[in-house]
C-alpha atoms as a PDB file:
ATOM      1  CA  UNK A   1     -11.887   9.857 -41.021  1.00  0.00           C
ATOM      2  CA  UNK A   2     -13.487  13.069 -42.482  1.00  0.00           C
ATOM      3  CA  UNK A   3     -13.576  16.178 -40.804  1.00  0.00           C
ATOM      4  CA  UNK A   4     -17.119  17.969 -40.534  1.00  0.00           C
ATOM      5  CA  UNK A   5     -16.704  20.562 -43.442  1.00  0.00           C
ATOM      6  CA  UNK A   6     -15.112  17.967 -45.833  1.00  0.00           C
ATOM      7  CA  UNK A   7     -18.635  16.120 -45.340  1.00  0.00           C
ATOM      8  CA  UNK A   8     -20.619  18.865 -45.716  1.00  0.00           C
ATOM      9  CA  UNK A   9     -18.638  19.786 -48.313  1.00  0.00           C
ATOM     10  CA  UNK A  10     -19.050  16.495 -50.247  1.00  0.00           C
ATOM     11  CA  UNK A  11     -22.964  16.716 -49.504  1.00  0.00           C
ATOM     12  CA  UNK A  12     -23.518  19.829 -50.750  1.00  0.00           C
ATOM     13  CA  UNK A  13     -21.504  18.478 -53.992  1.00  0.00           C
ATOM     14  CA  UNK A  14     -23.167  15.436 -54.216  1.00  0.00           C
ATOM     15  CA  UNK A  15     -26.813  17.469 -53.816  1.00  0.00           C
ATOM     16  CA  UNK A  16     -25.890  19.798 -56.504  1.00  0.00           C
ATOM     17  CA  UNK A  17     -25.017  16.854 -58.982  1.00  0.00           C
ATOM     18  CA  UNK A  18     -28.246  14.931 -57.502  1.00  0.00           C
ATOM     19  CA  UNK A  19     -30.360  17.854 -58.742  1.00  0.00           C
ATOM     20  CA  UNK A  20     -28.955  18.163 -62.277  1.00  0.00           C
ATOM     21  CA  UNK A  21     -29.890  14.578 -62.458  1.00  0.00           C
ATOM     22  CA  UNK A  22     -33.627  14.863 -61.764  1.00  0.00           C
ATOM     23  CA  UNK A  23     -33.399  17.689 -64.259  1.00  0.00           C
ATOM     24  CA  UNK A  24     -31.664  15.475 -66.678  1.00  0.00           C
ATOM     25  CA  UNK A  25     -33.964  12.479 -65.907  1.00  0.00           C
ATOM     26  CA  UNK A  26     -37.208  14.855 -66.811  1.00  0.00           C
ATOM     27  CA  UNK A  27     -35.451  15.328 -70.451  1.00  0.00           C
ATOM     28  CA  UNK A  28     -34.109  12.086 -70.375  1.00  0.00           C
ATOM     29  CA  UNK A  29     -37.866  10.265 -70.340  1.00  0.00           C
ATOM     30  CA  UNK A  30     -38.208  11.860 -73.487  1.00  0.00           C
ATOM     31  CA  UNK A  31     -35.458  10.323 -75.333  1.00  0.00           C
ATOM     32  CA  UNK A  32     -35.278   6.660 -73.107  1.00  0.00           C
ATOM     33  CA  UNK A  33     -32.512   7.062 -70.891  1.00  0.00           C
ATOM     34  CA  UNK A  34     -34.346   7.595 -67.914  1.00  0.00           C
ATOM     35  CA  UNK A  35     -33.022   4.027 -66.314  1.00  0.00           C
ATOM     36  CA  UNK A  36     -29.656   5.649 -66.549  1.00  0.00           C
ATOM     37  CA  UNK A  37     -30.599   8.550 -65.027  1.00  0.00           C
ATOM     38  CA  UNK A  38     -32.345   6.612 -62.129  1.00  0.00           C
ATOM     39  CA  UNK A  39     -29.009   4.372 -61.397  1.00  0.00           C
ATOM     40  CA  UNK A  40     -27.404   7.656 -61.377  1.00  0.00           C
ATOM     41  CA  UNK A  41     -29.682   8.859 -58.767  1.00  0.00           C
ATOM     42  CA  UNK A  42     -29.794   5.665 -56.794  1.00  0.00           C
ATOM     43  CA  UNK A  43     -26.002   5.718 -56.647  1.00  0.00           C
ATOM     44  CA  UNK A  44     -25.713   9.203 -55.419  1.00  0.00           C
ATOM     45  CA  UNK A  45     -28.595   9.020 -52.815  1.00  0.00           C
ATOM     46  CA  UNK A  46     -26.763   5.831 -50.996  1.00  0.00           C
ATOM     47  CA  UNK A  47     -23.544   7.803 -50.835  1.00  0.00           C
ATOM     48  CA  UNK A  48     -25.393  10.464 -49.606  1.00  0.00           C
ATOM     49  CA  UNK A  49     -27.193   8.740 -46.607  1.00  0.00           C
ATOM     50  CA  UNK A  50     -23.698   7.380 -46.006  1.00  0.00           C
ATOM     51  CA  UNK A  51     -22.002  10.628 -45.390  1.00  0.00           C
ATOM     52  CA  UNK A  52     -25.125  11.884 -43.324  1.00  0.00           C
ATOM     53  CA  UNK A  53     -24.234   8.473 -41.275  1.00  0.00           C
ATOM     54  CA  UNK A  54     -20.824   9.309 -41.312  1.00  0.00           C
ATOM     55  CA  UNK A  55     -21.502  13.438 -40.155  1.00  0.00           C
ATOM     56  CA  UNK A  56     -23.732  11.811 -37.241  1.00  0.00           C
ATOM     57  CA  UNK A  57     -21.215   9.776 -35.683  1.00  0.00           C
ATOM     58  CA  UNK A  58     -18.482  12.607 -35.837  1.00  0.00           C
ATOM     59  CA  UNK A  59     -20.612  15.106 -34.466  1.00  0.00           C
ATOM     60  CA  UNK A  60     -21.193  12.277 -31.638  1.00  0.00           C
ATOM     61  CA  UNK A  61     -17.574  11.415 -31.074  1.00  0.00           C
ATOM     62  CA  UNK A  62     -16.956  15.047 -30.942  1.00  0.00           C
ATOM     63  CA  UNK A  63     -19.387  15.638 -28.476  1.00  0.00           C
ATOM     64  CA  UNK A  64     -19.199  12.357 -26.691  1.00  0.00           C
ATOM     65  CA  UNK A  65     -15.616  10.889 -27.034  1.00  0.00           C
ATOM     66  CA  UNK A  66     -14.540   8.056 -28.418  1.00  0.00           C
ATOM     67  CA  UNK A  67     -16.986   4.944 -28.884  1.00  0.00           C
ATOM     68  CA  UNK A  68     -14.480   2.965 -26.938  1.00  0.00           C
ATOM     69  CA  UNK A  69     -14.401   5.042 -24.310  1.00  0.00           C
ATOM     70  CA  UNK A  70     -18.466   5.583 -23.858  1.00  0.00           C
ATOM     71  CA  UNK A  71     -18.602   1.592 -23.787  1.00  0.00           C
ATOM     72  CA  UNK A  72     -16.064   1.595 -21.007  1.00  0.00           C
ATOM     73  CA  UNK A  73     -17.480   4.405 -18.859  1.00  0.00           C
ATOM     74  CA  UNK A  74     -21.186   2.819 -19.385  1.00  0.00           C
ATOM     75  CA  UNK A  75     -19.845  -0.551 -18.337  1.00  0.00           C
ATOM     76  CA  UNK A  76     -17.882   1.271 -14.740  1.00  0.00           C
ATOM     77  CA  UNK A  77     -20.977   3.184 -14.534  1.00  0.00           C
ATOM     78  CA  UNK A  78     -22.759  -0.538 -14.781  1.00  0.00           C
ATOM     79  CA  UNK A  79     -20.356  -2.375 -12.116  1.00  0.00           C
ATOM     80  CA  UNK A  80     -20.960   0.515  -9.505  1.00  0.00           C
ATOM     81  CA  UNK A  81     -24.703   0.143 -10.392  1.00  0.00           C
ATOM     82  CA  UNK A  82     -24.550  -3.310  -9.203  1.00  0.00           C
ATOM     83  CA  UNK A  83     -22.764  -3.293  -6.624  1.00  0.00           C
ATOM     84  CA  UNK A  84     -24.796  -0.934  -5.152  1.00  0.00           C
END
């Protein structure tokens, strides 16, 4: 697992690279390598939303706890609900 500044770190990277694509993918129309370009682009925005995934659920454990634990505590917190 990532920590929060090696994701943001790897965003900001990715971002950079993302927008010397679109400026490559302007020149590349001229020449015919814009499909390239787009692939490129495709590729980077999917690893993007990834690590956005990735810096929301480690903000949320952080914040929260562990997953495993939040499903246990709902489910005690669901038992005494019932009974009740």
């Amino acid at each position: 697992m990532n920590t929060i500044p090696e994701i943001q770190a790897e965003i900001e990277r990715l971002s950079e690279q993302r927008t010397e694509l679109y400026t490559e993918l302007s020149r590349a129309r001229e020449r015919g390598l814009s499909e390239t370009v787009r692939q490129e682009i495709k590729q980077i925005d999917e690893r993007l939303q990834a690590l956005w995934d990735g810096h929301r659920a480690e903000r949320a454990r952080i914040r929260f706890g562990e997953r495993e634990d939040i499903v246990r505590r709902a489910r005690a917190e669901d038992r005494l609900d019932r009974a009740a």
